[in-house]
PDB file of N, CA and C in Angstrom:
ATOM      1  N   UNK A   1      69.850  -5.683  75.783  1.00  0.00           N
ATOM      2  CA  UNK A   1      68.701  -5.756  76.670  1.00  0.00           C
ATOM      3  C   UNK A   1      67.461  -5.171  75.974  1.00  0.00           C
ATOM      4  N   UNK A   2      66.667  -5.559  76.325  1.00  0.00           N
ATOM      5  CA  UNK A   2      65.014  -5.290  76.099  1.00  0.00           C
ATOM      6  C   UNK A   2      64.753  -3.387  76.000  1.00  0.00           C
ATOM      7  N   UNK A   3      65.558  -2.574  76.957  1.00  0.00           N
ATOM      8  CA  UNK A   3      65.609  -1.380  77.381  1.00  0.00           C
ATOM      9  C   UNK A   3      66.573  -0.759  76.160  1.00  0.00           C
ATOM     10  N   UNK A   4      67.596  -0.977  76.065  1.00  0.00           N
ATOM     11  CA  UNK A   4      68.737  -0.473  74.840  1.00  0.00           C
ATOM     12  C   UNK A   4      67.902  -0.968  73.618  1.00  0.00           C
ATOM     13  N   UNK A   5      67.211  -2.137  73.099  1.00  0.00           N
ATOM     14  CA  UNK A   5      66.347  -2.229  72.536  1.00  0.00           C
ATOM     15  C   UNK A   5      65.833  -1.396  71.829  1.00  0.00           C
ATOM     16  N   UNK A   6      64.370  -0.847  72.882  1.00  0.00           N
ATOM     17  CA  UNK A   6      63.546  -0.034  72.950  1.00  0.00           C
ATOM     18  C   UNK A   6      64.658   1.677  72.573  1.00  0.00           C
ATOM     19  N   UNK A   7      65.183   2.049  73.542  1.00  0.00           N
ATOM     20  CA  UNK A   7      66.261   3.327  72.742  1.00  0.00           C
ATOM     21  C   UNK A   7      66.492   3.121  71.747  1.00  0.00           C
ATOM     22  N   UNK A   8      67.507   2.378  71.115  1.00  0.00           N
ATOM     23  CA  UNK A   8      67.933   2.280  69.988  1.00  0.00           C
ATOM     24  C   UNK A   8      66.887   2.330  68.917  1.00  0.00           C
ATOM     25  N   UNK A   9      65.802   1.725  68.616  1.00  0.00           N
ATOM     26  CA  UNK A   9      64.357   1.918  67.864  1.00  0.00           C
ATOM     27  C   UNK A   9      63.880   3.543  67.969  1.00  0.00           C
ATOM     28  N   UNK A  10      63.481   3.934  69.205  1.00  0.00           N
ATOM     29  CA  UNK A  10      63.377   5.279  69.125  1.00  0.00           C
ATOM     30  C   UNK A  10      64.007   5.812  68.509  1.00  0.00           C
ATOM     31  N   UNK A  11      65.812   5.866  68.431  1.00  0.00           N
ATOM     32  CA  UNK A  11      66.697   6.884  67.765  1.00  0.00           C
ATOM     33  C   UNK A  11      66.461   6.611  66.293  1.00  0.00           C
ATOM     34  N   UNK A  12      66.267   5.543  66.035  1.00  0.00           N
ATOM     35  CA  UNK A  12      66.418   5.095  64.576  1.00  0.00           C
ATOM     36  C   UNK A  12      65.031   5.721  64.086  1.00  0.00           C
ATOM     37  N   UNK A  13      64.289   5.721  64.639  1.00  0.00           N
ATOM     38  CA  UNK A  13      62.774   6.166  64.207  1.00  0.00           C
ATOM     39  C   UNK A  13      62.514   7.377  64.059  1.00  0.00           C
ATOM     40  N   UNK A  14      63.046   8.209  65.386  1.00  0.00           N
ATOM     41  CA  UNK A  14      62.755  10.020  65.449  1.00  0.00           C
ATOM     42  C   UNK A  14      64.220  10.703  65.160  1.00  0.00           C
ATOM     43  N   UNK A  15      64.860   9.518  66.081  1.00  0.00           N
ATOM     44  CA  UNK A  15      66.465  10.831  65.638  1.00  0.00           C
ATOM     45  C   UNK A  15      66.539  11.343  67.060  1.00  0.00           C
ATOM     46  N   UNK A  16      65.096  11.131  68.093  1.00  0.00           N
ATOM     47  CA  UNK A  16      65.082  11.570  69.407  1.00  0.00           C
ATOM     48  C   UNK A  16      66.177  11.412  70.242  1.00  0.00           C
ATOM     49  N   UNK A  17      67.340  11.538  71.203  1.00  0.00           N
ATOM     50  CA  UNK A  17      68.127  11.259  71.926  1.00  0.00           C
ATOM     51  C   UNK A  17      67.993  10.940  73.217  1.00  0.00           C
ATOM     52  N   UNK A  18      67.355  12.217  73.551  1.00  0.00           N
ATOM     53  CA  UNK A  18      67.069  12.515  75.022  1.00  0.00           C
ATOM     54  C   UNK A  18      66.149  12.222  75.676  1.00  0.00           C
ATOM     55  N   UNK A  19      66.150  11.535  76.329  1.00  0.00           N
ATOM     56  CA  UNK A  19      64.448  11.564  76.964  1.00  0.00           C
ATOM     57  C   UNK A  19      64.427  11.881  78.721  1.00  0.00           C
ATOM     58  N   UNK A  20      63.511  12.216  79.158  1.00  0.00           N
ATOM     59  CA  UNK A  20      63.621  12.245  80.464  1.00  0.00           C
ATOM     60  C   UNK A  20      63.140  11.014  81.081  1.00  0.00           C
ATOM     61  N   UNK A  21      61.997  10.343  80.392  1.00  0.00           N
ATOM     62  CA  UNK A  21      61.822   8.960  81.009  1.00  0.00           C
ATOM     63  C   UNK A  21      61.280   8.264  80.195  1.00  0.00           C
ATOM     64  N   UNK A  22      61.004   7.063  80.086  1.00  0.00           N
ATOM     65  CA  UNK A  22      60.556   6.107  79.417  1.00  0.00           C
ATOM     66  C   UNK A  22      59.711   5.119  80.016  1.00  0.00           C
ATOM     67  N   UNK A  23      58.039   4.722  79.873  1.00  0.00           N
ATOM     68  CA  UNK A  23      57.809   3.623  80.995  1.00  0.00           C
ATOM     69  C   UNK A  23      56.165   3.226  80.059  1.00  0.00           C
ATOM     70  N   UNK A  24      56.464   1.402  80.225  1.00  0.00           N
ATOM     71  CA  UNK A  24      55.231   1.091  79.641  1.00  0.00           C
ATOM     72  C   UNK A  24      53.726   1.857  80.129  1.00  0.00           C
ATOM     73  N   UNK A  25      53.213   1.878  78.814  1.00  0.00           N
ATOM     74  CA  UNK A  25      51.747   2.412  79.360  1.00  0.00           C
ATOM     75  C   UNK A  25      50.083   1.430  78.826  1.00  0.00           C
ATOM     76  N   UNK A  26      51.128   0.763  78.260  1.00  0.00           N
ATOM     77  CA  UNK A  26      49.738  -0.450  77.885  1.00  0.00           C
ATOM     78  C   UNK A  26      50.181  -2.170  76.987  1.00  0.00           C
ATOM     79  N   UNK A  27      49.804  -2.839  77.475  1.00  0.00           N
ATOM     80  CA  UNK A  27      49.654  -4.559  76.715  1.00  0.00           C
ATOM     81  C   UNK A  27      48.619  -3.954  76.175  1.00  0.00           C
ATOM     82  N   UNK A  28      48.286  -5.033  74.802  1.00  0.00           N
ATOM     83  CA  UNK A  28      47.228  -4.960  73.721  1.00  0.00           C
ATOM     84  C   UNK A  28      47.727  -6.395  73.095  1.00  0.00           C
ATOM     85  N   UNK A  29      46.214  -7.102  73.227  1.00  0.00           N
ATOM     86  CA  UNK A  29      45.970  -8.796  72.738  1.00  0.00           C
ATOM     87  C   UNK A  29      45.278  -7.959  71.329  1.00  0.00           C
ATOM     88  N   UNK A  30      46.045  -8.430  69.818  1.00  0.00           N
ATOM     89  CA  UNK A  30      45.356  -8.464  68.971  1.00  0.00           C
ATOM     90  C   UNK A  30      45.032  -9.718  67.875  1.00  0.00           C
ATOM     91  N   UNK A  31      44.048 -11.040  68.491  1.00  0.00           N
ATOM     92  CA  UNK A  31      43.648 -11.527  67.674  1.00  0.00           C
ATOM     93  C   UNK A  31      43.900 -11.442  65.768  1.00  0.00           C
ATOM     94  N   UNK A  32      44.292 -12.452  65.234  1.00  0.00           N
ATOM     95  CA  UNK A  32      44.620 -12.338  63.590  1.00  0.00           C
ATOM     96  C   UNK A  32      44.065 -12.957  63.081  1.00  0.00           C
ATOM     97  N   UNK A  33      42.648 -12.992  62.580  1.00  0.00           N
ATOM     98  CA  UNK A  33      41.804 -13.885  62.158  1.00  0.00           C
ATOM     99  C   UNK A  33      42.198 -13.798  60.449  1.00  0.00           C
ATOM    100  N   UNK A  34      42.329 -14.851  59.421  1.00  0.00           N
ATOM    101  CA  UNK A  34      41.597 -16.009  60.200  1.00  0.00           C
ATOM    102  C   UNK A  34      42.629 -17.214  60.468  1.00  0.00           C
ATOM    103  N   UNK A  35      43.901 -16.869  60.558  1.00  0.00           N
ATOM    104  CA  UNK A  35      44.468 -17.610  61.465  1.00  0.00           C
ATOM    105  C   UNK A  35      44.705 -17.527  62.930  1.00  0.00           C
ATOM    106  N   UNK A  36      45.135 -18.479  63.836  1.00  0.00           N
ATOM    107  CA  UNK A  36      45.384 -18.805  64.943  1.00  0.00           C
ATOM    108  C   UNK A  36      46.609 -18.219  65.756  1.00  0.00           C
ATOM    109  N   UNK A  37      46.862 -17.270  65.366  1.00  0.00           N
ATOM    110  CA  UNK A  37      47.823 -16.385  65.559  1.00  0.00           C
ATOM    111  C   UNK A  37      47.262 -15.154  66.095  1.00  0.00           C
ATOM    112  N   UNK A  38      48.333 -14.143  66.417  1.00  0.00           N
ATOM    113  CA  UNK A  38      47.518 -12.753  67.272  1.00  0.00           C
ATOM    114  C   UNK A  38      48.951 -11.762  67.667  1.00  0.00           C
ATOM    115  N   UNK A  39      48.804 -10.742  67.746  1.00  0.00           N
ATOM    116  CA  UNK A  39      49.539  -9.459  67.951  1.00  0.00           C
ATOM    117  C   UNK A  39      49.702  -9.800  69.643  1.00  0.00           C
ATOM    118  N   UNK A  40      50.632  -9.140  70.161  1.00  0.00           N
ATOM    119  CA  UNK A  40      50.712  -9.053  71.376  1.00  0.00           C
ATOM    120  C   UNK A  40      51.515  -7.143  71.471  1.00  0.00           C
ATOM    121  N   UNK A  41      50.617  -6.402  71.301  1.00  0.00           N
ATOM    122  CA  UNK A  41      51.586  -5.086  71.261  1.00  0.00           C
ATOM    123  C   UNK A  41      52.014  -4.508  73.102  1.00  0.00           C
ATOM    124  N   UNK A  42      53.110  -3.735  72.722  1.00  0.00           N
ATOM    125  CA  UNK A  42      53.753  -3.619  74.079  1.00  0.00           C
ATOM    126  C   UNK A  42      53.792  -1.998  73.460  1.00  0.00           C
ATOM    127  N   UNK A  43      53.199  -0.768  74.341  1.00  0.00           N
ATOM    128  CA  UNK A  43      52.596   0.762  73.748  1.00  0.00           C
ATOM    129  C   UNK A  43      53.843   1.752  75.138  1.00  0.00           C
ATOM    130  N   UNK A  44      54.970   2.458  74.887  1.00  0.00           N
ATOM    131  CA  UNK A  44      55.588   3.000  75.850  1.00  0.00           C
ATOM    132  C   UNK A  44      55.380   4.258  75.381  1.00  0.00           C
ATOM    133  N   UNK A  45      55.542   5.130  76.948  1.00  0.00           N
ATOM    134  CA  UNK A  45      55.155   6.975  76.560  1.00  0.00           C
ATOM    135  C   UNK A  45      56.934   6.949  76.787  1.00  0.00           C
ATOM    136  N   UNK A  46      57.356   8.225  75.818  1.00  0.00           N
ATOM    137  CA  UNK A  46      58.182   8.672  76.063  1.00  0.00           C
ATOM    138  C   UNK A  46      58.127   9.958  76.551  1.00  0.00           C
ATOM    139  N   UNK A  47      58.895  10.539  77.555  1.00  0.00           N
ATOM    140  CA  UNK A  47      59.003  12.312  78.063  1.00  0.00           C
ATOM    141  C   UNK A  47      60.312  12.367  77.737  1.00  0.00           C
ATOM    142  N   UNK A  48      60.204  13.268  76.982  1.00  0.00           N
ATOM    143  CA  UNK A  48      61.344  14.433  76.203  1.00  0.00           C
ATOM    144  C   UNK A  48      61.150  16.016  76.906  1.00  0.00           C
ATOM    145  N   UNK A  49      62.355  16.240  77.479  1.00  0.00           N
ATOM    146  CA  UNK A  49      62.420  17.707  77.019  1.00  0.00           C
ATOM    147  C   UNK A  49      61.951  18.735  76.774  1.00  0.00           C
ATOM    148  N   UNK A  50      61.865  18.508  75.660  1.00  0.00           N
ATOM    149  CA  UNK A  50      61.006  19.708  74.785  1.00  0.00           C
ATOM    150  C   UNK A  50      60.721  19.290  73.371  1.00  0.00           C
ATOM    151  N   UNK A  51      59.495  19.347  72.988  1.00  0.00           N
ATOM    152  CA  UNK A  51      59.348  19.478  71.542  1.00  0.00           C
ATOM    153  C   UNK A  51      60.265  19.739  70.847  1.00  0.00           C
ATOM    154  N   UNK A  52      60.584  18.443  69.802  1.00  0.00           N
ATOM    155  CA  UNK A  52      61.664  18.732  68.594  1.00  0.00           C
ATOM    156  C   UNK A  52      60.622  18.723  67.434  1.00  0.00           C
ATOM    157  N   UNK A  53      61.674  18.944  65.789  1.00  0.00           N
ATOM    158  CA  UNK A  53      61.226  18.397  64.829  1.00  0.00           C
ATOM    159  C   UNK A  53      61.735  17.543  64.579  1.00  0.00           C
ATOM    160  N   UNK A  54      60.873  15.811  64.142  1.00  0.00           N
ATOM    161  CA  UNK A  54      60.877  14.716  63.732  1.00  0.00           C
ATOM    162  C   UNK A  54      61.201  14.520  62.167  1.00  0.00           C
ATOM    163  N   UNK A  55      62.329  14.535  61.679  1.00  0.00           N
ATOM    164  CA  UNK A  55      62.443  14.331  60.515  1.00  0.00           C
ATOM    165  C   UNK A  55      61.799  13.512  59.615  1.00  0.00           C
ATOM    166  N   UNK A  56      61.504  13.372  58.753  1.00  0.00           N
ATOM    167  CA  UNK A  56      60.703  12.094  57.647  1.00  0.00           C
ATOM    168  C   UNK A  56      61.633  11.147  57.574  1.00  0.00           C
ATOM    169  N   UNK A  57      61.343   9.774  57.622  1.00  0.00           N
ATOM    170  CA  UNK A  57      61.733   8.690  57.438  1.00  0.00           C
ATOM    171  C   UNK A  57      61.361   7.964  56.349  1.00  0.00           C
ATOM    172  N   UNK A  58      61.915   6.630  56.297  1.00  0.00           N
ATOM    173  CA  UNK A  58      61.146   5.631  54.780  1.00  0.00           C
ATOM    174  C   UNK A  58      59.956   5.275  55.698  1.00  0.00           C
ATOM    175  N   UNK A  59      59.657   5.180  56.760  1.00  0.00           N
ATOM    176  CA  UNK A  59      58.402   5.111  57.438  1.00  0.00           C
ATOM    177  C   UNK A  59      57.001   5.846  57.120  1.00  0.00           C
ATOM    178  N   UNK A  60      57.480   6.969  57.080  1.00  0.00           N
ATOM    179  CA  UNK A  60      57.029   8.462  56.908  1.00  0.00           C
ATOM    180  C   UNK A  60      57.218   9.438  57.797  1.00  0.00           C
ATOM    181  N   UNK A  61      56.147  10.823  57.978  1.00  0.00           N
ATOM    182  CA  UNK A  61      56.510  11.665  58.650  1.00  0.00           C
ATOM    183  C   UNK A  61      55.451  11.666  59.859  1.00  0.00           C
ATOM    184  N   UNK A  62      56.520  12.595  60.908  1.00  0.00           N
ATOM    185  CA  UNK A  62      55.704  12.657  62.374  1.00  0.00           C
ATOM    186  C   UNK A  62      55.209  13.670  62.657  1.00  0.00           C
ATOM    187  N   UNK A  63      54.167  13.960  63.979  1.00  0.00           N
ATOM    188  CA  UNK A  63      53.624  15.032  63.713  1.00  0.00           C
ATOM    189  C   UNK A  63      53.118  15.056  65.334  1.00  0.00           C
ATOM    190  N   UNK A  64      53.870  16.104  66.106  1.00  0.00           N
ATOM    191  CA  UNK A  64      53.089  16.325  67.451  1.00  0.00           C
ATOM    192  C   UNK A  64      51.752  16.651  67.389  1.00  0.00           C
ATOM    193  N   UNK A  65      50.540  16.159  67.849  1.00  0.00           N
ATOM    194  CA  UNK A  65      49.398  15.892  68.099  1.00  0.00           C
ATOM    195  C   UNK A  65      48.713  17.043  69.558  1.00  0.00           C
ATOM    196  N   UNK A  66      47.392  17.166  69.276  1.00  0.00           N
ATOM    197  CA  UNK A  66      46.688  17.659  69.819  1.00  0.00           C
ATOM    198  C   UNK A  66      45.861  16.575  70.395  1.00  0.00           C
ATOM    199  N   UNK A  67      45.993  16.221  71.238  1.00  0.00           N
ATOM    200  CA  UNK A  67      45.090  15.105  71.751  1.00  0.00           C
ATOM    201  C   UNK A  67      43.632  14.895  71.843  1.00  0.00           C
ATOM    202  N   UNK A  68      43.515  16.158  71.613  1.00  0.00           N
ATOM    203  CA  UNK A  68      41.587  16.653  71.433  1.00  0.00           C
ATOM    204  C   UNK A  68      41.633  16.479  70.525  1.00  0.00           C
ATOM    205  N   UNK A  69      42.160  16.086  69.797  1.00  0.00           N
ATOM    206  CA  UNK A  69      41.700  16.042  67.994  1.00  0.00           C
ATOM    207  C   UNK A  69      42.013  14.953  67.108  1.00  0.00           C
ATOM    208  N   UNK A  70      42.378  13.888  67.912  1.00  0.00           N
ATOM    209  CA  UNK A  70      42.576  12.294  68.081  1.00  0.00           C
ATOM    210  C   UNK A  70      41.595  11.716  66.879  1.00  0.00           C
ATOM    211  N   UNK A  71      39.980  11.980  67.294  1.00  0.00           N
ATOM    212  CA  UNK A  71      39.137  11.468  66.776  1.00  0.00           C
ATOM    213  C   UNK A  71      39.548  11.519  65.272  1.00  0.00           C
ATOM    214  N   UNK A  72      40.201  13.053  64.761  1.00  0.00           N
ATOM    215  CA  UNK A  72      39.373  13.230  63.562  1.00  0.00           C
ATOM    216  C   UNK A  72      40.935  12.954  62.677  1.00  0.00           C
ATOM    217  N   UNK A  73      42.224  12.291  63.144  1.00  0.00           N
ATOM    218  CA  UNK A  73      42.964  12.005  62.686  1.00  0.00           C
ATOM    219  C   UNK A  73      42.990  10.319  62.572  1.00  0.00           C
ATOM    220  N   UNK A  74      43.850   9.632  60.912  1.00  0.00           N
ATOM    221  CA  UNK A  74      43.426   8.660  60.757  1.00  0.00           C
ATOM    222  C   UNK A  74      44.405   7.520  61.618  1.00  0.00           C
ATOM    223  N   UNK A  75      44.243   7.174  62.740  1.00  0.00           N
ATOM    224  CA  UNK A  75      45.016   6.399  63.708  1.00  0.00           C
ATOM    225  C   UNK A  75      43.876   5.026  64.325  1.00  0.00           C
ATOM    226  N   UNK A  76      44.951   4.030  64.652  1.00  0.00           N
ATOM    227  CA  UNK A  76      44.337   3.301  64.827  1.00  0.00           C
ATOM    228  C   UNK A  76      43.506   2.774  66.462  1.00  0.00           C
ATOM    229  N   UNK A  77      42.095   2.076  66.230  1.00  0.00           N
ATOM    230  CA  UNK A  77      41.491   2.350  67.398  1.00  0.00           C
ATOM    231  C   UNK A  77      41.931   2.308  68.748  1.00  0.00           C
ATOM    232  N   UNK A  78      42.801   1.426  68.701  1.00  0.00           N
ATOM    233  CA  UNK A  78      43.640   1.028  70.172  1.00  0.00           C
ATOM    234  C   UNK A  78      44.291   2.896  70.509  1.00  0.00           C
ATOM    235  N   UNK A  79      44.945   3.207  69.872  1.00  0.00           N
ATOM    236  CA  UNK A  79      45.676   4.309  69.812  1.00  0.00           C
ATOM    237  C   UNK A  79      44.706   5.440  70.293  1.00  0.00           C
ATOM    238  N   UNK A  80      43.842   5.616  69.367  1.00  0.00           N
ATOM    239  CA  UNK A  80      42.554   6.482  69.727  1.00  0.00           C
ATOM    240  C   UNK A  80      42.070   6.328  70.825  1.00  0.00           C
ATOM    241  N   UNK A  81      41.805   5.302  71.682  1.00  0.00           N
ATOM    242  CA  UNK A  81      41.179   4.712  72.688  1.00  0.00           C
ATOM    243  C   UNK A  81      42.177   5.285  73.656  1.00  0.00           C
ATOM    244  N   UNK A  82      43.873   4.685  73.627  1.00  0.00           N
ATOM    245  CA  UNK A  82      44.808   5.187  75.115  1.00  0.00           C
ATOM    246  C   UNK A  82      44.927   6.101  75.115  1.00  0.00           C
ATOM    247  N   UNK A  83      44.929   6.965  73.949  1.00  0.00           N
ATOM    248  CA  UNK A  83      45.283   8.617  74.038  1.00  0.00           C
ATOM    249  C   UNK A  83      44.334   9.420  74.694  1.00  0.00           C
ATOM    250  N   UNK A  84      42.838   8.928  74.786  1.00  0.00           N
ATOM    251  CA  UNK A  84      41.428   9.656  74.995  1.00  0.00           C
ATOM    252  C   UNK A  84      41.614   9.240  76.546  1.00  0.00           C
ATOM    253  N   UNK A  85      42.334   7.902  77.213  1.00  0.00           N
ATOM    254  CA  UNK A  85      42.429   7.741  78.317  1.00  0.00           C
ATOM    255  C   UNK A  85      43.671   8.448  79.085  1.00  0.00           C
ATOM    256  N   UNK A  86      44.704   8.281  78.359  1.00  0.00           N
ATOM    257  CA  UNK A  86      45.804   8.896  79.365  1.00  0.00           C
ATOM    258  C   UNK A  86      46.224  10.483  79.472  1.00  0.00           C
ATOM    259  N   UNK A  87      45.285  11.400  78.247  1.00  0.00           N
ATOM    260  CA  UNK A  87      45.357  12.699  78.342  1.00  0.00           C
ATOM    261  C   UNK A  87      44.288  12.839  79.531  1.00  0.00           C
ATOM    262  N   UNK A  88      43.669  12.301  80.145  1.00  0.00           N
ATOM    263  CA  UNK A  88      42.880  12.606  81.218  1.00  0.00           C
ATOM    264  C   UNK A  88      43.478  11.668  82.727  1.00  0.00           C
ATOM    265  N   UNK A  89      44.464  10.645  82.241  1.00  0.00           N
ATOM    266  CA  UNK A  89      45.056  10.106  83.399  1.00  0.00           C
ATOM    267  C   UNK A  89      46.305   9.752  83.141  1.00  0.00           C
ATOM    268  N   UNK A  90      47.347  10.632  83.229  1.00  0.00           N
ATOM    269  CA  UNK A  90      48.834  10.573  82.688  1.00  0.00           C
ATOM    270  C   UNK A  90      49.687   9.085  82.519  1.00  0.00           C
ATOM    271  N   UNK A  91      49.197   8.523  84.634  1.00  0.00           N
ATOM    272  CA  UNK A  91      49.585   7.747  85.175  1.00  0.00           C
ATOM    273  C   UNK A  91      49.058   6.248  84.760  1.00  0.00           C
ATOM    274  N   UNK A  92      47.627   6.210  83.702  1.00  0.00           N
ATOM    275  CA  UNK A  92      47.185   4.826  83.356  1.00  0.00           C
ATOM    276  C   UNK A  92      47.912   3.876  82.924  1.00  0.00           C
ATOM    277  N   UNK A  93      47.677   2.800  83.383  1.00  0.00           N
ATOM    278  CA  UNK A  93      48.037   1.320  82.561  1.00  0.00           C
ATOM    279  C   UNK A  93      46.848   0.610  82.065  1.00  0.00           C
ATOM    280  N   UNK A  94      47.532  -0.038  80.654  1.00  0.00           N
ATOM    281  CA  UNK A  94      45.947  -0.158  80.113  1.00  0.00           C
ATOM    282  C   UNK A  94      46.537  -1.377  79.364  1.00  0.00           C
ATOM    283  N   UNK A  95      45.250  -2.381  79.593  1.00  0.00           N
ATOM    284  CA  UNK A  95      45.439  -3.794  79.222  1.00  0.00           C
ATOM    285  C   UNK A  95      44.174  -3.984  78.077  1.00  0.00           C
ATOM    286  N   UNK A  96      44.539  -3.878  76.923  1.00  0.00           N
ATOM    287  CA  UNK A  96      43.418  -3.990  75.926  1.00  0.00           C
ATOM    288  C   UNK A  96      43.417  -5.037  74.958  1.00  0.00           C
ATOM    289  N   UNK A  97      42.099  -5.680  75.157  1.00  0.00           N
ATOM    290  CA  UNK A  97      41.896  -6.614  73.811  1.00  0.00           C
ATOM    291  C   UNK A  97      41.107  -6.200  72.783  1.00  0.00           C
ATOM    292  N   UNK A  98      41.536  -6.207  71.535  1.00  0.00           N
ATOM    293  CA  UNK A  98      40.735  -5.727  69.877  1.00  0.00           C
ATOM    294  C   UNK A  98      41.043  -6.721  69.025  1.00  0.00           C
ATOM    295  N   UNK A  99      39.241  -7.421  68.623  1.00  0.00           N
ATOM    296  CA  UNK A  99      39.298  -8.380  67.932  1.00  0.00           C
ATOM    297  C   UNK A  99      38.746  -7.929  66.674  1.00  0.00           C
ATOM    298  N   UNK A 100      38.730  -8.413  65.877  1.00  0.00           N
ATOM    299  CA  UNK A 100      38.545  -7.976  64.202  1.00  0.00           C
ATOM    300  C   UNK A 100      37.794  -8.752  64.062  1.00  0.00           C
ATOM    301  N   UNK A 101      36.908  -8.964  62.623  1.00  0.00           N
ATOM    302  CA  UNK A 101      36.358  -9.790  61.515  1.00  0.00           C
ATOM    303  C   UNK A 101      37.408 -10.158  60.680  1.00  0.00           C
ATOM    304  N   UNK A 102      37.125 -11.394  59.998  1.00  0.00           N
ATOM    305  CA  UNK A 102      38.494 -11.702  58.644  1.00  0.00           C
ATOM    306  C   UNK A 102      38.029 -10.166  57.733  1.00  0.00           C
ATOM    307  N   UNK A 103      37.424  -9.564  57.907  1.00  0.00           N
ATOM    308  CA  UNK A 103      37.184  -8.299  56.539  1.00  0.00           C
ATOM    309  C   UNK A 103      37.701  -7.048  57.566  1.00  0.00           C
ATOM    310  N   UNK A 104      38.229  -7.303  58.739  1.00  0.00           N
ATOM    311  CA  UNK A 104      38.931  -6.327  59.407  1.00  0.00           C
ATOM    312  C   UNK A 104      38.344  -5.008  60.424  1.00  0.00           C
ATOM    313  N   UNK A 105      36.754  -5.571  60.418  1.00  0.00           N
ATOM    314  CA  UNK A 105      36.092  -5.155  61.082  1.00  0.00           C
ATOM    315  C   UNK A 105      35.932  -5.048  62.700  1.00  0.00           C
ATOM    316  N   UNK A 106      36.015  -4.025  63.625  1.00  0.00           N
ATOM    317  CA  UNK A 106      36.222  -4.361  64.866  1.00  0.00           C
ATOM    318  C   UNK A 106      35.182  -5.262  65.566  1.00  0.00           C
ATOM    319  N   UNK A 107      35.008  -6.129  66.167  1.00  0.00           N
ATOM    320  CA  UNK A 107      33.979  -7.427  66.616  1.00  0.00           C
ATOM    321  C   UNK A 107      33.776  -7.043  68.234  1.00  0.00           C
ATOM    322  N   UNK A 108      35.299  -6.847  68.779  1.00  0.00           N
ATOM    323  CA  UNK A 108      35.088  -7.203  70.308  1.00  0.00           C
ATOM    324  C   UNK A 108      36.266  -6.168  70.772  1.00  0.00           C
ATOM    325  N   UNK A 109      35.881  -5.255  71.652  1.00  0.00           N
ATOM    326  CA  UNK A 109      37.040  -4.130  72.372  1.00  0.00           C
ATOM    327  C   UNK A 109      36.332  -4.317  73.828  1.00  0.00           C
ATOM    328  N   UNK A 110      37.992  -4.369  74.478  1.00  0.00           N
ATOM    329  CA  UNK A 110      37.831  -4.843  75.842  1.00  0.00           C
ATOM    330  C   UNK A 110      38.844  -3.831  76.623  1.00  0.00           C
ATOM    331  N   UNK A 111      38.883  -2.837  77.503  1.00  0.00           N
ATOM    332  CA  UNK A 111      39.857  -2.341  77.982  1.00  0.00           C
ATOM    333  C   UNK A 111      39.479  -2.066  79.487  1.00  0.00           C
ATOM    334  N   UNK A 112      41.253  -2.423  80.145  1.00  0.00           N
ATOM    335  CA  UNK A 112      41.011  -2.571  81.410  1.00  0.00           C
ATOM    336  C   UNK A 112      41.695  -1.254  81.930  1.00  0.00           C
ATOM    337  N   UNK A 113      41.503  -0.455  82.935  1.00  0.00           N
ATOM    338  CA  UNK A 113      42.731   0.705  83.154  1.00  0.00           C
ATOM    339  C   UNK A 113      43.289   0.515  84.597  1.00  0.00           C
ATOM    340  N   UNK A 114      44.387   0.211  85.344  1.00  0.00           N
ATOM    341  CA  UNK A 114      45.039   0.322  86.129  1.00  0.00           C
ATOM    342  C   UNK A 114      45.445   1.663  86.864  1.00  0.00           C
TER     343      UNK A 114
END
């Protein structure tokens, strides 16, 4: 299922086990210029417990975050954008479109919050 899915990725990613809940917190339309193609990202919060340490992966390494300090870490805008929204509204759903230039430039940001 779609749900064992989603777990199984987490474990493989953090090593995380436990969670107390799991629940989407945003769609994101990302246009792929300059073909006719496009991202469709699906963004879930997880609640854990308690703060673990995240081991390094071939991915790389993780790093619990200060959410005030979003700006000045190098993440991407969508990311920057839900985090600046849902540390002030836990409960948001957020439907966002981010369109690029072919040189990867942001053109068009559209976000809706539920």
């Amino acid at each position: 299922s779609f749900y064992d899915a989603l777990i199984r990725e987490i474990e493989e990613e953090t090593g995380i086990t436990k969670f107390e809940s799991i629940r989407p917190y945003s769609i994101t339309q990302h246009p792929y210029p300059p073909t006719d193609s496009e991202w469709v990202n699906i963004y879930f919060i997880v609640k854990i417990a308690k703060q673990v340490e995240v081991k390094p992966t071939e991915d790389g390494t993780f790093h619990w975050i200060n959410p005030k300090e979003i700006d000045s870490l190098p993440t991407p805008t969508d990311i920057k954008e839900y985090i600046k929204i849902l540390s002030k509204n836990p409960n948001a759903f957020i439907f966002g479109f981010f369109d690029h230039s072919e040189e990867g430039k942001l053109t068009e940001k559209i976000i809706k919050v539920l």
